[in-house]
Protein backbone atom coordinates (compact mmCIF):
# COMPACT_ATOMS: atom_id res chain seq x y z
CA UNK A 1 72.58 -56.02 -19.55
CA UNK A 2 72.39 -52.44 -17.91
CA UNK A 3 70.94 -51.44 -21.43
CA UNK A 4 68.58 -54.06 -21.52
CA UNK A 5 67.19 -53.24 -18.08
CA UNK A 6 66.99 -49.32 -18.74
CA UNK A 7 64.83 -50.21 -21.50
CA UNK A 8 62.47 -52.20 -19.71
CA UNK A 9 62.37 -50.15 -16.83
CA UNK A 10 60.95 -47.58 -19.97
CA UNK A 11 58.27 -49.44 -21.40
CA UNK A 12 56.75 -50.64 -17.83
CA UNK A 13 56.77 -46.62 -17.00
CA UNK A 14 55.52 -46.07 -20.18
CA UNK A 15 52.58 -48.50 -19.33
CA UNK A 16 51.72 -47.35 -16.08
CA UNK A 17 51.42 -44.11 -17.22
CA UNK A 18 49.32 -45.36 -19.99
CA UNK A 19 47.39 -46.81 -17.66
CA UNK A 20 46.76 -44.12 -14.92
CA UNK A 21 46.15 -41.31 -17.53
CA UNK A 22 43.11 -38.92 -17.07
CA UNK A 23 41.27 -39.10 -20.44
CA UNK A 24 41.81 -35.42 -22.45
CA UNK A 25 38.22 -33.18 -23.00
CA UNK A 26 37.54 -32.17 -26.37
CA UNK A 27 35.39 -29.58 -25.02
CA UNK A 28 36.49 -27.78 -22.21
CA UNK A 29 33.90 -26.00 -19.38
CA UNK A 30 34.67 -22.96 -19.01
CA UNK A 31 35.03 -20.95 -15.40
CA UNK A 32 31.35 -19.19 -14.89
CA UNK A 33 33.16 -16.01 -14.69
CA UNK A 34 35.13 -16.54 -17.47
CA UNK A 35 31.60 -17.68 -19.20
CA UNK A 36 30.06 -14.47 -17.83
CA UNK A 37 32.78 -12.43 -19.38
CA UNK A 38 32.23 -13.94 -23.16
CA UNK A 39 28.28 -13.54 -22.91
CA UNK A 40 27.43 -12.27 -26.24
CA UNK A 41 26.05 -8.37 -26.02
CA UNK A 42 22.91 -8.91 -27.84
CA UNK A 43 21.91 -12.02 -25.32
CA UNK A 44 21.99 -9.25 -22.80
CA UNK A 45 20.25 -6.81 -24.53
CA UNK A 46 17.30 -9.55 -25.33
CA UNK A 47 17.39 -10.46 -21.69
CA UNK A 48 16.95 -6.74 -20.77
CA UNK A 49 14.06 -5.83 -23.06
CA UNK A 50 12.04 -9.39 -21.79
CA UNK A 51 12.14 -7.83 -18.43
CA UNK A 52 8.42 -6.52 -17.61
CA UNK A 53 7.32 -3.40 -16.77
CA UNK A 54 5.71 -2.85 -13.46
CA UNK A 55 2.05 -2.28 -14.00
CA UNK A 56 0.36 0.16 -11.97
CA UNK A 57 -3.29 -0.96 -10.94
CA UNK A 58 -5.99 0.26 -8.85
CA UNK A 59 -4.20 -2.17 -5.97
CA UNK A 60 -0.88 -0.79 -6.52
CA UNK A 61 0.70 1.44 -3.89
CA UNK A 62 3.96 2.24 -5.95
CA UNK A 63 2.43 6.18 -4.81
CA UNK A 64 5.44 8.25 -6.10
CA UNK A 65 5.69 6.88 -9.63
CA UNK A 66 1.47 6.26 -10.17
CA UNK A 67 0.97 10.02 -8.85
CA UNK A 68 4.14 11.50 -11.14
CA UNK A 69 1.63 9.89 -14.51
CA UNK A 70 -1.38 11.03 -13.23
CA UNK A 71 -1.76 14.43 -11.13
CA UNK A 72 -0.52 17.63 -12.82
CA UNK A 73 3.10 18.84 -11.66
CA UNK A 74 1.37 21.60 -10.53
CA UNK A 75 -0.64 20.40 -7.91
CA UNK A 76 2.34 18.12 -6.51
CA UNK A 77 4.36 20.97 -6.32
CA UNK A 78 1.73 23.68 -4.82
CA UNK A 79 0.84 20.96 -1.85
CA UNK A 80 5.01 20.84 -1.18
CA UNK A 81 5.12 24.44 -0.60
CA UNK A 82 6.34 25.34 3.09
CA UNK A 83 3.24 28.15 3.32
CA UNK A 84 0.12 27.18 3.89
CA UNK A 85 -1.62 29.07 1.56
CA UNK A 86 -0.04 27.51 -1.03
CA UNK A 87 -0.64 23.83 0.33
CA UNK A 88 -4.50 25.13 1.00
CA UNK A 89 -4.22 26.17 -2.76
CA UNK A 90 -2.91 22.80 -3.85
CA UNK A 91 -5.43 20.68 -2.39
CA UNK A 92 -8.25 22.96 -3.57
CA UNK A 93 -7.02 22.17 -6.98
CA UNK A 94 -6.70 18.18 -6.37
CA UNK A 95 -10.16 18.21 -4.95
CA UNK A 96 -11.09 20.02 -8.38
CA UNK A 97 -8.76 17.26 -10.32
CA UNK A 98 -10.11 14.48 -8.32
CA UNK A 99 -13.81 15.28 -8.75
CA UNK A 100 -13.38 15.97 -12.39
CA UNK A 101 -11.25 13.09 -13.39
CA UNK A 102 -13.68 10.03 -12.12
CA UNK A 103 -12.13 6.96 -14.46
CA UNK A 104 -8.57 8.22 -13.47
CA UNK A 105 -9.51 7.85 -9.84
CA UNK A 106 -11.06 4.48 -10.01
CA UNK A 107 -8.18 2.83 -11.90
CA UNK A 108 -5.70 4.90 -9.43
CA UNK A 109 -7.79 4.94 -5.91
CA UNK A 110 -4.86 3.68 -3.34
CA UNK A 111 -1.97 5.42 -5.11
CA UNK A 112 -4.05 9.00 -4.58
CA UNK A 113 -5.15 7.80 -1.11
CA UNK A 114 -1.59 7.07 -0.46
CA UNK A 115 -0.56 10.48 -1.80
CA UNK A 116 -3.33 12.17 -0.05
CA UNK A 117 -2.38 10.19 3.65
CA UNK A 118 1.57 11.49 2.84
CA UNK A 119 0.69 15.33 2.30
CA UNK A 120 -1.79 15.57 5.47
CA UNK A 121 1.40 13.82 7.30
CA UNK A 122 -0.73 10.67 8.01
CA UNK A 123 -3.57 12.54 8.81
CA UNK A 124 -1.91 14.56 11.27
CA UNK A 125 -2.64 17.98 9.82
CA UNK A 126 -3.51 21.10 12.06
CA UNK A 127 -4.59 23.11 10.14
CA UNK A 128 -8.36 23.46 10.09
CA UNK A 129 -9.29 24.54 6.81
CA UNK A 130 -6.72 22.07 4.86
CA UNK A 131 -8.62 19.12 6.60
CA UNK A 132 -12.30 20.71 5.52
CA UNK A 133 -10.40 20.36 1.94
CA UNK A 134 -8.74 16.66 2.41
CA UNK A 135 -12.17 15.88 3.81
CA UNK A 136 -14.25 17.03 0.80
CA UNK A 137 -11.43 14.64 -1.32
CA UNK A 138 -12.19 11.49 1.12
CA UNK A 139 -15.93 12.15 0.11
CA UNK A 140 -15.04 12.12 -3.54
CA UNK A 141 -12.79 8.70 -3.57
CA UNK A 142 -14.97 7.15 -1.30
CA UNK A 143 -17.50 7.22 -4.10
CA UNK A 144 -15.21 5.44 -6.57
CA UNK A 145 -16.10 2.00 -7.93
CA UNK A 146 -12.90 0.85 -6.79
CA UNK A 147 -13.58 1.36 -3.27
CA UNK A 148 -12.84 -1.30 -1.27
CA UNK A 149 -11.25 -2.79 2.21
CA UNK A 150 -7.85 -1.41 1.75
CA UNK A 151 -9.40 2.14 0.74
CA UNK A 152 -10.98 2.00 4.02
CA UNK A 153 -8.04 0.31 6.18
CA UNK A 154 -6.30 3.47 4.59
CA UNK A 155 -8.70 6.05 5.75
CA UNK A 156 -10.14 4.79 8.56
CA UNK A 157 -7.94 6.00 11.92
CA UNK A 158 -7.32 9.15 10.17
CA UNK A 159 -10.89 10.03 9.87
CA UNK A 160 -12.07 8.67 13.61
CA UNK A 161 -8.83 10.95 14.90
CA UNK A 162 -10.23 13.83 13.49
CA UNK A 163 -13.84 13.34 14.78
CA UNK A 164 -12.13 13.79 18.30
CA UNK A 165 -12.92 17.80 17.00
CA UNK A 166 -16.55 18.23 17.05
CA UNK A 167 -16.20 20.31 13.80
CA UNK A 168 -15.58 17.06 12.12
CA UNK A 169 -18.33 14.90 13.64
CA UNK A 170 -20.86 14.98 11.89
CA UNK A 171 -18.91 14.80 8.40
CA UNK A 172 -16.75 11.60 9.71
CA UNK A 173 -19.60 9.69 10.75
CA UNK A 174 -20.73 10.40 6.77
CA UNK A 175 -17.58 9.42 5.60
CA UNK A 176 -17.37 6.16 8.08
CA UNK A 177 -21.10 5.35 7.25
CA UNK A 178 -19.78 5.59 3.05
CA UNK A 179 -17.07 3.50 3.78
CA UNK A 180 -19.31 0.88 5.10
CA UNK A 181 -21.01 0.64 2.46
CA UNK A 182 -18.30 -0.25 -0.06
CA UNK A 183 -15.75 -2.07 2.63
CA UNK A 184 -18.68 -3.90 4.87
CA UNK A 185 -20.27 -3.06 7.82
CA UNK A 186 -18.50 -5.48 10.11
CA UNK A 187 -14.79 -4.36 8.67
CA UNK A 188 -15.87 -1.06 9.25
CA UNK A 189 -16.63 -1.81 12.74
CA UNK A 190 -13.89 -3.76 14.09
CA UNK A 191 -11.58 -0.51 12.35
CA UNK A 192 -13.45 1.60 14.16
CA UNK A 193 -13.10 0.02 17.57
CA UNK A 194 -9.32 -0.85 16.82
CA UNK A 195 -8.38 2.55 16.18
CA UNK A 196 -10.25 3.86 19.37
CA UNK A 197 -8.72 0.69 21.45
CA UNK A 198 -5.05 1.89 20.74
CA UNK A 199 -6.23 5.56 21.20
CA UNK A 200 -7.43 4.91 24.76
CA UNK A 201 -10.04 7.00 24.12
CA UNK A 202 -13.76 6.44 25.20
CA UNK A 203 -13.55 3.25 25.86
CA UNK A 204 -14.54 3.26 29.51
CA UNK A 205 -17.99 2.24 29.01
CA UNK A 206 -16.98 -0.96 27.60
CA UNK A 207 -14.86 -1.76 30.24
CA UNK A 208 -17.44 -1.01 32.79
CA UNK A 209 -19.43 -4.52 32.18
CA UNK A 210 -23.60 -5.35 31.81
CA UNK A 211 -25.44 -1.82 31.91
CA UNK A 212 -28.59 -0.93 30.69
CA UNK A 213 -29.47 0.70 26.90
CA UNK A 214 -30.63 3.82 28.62
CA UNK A 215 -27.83 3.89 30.45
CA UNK A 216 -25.71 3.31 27.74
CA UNK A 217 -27.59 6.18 25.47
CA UNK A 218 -27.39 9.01 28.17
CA UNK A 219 -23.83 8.41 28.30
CA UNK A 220 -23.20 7.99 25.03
CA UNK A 221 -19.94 9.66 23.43
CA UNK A 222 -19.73 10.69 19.82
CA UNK A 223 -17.03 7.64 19.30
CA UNK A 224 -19.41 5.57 20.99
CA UNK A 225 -22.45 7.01 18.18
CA UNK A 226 -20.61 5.73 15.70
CA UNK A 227 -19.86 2.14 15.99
CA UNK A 228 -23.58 2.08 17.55
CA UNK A 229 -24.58 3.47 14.48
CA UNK A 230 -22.70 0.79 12.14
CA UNK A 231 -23.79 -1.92 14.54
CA UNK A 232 -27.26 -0.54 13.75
CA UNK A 233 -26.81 -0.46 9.94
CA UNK A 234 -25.63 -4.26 10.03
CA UNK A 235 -28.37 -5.75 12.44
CA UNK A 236 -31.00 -4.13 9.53
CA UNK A 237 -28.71 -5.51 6.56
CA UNK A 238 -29.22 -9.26 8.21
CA UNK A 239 -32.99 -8.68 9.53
CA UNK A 240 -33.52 -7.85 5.23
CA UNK A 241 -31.96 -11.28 4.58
């Protein structure tokens, strides 16, 4: 009898656990870092040589490597020098490279504006006769074909800081007057005033309300000219239309 039961007492175990048993995978998944580990080299070598190259166009602003393909070593390294002879040299030679090199410039405007902002320290330069140079360069790439808004959102705070200096007046208000012309006289503008709003400078005749064009002429300041002057150039643009 105890035999008997024993045996039974097997086969309904034996049937449960037939019954409750997780069905075995033929194929088992694999751990994504254990997957990871067993990727085959030359899917990872495919993968790498699919990745694209970064292209450098007249929009990009990837300065460092665009400049490093274009500009001779030389000049970089003359415009890093600590004298200023040697920076006066290097520009000299990039306003030569510049003005000589007219298809490079247009395909690679904002990376040399870029460059050109960096090594007058944002336009921040003191020295006199490096900014006559940087100046003559502006007057160059403002002439590219691929002059445009961003050229002139670039450019545009440096070069109505400098005109503060009435040695740079009269060639600012040329430069500001070319860069109308390629970025549009009202973008122009509203630069113009928004770089002279967060100067503080000038500025109190507009806050001074309703006075009379006369008025307005005799005290005219140079900052004031020069928006008058693109204001002027736009008014004759629509009256043509």
């Amino acid at each position: 009898g105890d035999v008997y039961k024993r045996q039974e007492k097997e086969v309904i175990t034996e049937q449960y656990k037939a019954v409750n048993r997780v069905p075995a995978t033929k194929n088992k998944v694999k751990s994504p870092s254990l997957a990871s580990k067993e990727a085959p080299e030359k899917e990872i070598k495919i993968m790498a040589k699919k990745k694209p190259k970064p292209e450098i166009t007249p929009e990009s602003t990837d300065t460092e490597k665009a400049i490093a393909e274009v500009i001779p070593a030389g000049i970089c390294e003359a415009l890093d020098k600590a004298e200023w002879k040697e920076r006066l040299k290097g520009f000299q030679e990039l306003s030569n490279w510049v003005a000589s090199n007219r298809k490079k410039t247009d395909s690679m405007l904002l990376p040399i504006t870029g460059f050109l902002k960096e090594k007058l320290k944002d336009f921040k330069e003191n020295n006199q006769t490096i900014i006559k140079e940087a100046f003559t360069i502006l007057s160059c790439l403002v002439q590219s074909k691929s002059c445009n808004k961003r050229f002139g959102g670039m450019v545009i705070g440096g070069i109505v800081e400098k005109m503060s200096d009435a040695k740079w007046y009269e060639l600012g208000v040329s430069l500001i007057e070319s860069i109308a012309e390629c970025s549009g006289v009202s973008f122009t503008t509203s630069k113009t005033i928004e770089k002279l709003s967060s100067s503080g400078k000038n500025l109190n005749l507009l806050r001074a309300g309703p006075v009379s064009y006369t008025h307005l002429r005799a005290h005219e300041t140079r900052h004031d000219l020069v928006c008058r002057l693109l204001l002027e150039k736009k008014k004759k643009k629509q009256n043509k239309k």
